[in-house]
C-alpha atoms as a PDB file:
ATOM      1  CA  UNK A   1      14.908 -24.613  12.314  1.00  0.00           C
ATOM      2  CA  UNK A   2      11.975 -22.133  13.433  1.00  0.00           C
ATOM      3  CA  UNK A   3       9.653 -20.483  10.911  1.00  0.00           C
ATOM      4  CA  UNK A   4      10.339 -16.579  10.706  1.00  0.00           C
ATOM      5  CA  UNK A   5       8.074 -14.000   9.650  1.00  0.00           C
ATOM      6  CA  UNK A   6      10.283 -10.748   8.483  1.00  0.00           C
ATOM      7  CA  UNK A   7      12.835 -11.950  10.705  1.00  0.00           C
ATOM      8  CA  UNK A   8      10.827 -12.070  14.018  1.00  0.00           C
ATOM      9  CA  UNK A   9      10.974 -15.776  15.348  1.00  0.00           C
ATOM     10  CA  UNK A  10       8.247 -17.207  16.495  1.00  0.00           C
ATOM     11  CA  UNK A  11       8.256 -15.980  20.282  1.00  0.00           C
ATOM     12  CA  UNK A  12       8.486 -12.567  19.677  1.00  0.00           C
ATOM     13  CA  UNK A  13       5.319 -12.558  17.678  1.00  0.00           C
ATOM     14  CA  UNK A  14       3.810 -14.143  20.316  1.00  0.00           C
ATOM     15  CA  UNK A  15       5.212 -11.351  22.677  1.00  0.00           C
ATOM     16  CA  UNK A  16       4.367  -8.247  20.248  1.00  0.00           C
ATOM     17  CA  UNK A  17       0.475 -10.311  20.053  1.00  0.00           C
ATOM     18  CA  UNK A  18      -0.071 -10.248  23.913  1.00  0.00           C
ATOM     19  CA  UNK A  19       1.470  -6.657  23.845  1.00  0.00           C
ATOM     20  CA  UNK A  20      -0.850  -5.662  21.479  1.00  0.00           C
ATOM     21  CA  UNK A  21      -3.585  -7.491  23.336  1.00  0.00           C
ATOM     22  CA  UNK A  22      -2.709  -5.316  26.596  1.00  0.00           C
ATOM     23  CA  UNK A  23      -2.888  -2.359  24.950  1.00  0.00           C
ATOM     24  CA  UNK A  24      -5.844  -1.988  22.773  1.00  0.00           C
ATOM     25  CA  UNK A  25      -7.688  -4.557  25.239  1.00  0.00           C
ATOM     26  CA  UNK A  26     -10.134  -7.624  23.149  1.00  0.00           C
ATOM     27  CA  UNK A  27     -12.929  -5.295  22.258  1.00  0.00           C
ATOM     28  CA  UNK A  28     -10.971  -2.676  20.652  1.00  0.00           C
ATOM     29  CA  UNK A  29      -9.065  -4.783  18.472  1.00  0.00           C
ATOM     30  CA  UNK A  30     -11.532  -5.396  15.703  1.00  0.00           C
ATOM     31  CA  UNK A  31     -11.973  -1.784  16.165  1.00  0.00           C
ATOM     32  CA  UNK A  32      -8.029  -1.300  15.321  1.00  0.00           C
ATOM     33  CA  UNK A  33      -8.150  -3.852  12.201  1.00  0.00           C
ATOM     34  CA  UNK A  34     -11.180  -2.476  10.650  1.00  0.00           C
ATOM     35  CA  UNK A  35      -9.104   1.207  10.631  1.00  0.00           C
ATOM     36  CA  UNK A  36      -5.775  -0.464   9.314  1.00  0.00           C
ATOM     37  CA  UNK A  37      -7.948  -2.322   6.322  1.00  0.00           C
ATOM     38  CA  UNK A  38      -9.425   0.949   5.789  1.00  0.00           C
ATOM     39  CA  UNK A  39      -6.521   2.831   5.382  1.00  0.00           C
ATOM     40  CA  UNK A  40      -4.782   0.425   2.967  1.00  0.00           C
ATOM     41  CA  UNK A  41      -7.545   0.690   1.269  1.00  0.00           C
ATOM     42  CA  UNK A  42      -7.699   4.194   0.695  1.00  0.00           C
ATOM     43  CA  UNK A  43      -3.517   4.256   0.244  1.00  0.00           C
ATOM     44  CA  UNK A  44      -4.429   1.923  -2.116  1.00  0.00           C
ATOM     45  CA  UNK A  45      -6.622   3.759  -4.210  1.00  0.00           C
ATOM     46  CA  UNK A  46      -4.578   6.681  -3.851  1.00  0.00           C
ATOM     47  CA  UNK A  47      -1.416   4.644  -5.687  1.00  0.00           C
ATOM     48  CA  UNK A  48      -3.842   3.707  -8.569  1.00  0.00           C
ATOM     49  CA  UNK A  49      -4.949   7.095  -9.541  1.00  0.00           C
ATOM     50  CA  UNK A  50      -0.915   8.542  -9.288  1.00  0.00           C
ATOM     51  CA  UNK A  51      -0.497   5.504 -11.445  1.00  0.00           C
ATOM     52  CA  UNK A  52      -3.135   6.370 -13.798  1.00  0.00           C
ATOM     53  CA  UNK A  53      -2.150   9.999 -13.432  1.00  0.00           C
ATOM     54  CA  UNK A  54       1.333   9.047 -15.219  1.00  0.00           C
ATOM     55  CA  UNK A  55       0.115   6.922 -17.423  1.00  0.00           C
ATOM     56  CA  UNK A  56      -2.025   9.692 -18.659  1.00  0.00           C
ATOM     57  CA  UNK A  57       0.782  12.059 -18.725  1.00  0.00           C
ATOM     58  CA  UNK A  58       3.300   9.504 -20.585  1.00  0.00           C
ATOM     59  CA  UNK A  59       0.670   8.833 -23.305  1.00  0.00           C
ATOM     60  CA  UNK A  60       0.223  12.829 -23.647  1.00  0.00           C
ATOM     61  CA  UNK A  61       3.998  13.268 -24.320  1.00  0.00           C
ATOM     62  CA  UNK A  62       3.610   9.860 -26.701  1.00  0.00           C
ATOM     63  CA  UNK A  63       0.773  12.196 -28.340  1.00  0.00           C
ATOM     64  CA  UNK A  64       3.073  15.654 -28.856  1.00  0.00           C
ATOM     65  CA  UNK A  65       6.356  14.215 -30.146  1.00  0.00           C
ATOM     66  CA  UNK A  66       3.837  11.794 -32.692  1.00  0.00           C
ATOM     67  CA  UNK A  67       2.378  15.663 -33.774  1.00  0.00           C
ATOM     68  CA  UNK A  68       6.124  17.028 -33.819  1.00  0.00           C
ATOM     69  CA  UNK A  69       7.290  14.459 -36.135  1.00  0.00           C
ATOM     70  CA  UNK A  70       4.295  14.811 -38.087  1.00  0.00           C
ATOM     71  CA  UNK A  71       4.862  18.736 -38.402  1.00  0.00           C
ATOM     72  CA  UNK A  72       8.583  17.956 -39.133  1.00  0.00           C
ATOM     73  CA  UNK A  73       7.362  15.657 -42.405  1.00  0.00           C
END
């Protein structure tokens, strides 16, 4: 049985690889990687601080219905 990588068998990677190869040419393909890590990078970050964004929020709401309760008393 042949090793698949998100359901592309081992040819076609191959194939996609010497496509990729042909289009960008050898020099520009370090060139290519170095923008792709950079932009995950940066999406990255960009997830974090929507994460910590809601976080924030959550623990704000947390903070108002502790006061409302605490008015209610």
């Amino acid at each position: 049985m042949q090793a698949t990588l998100l359901f592309i068998s081992g040819g076609e990677i191959f194939f996609v690889l010497l496509a990729v190869l042909l289009l960008f040419g050898a020099k520009k393909i370090p060139e290519v990687a170095r923008g792709l890590g950079k932009g995950l990078k940066e999406f990255k970050k960009v997830s974090n601080e929507i994460k910590k964004e809601i976080t924030e929020e959550t623990e704000i709401v947390k903070d108002f219905k502790d006061i409302k309760e605490t008015f209610k008393k």
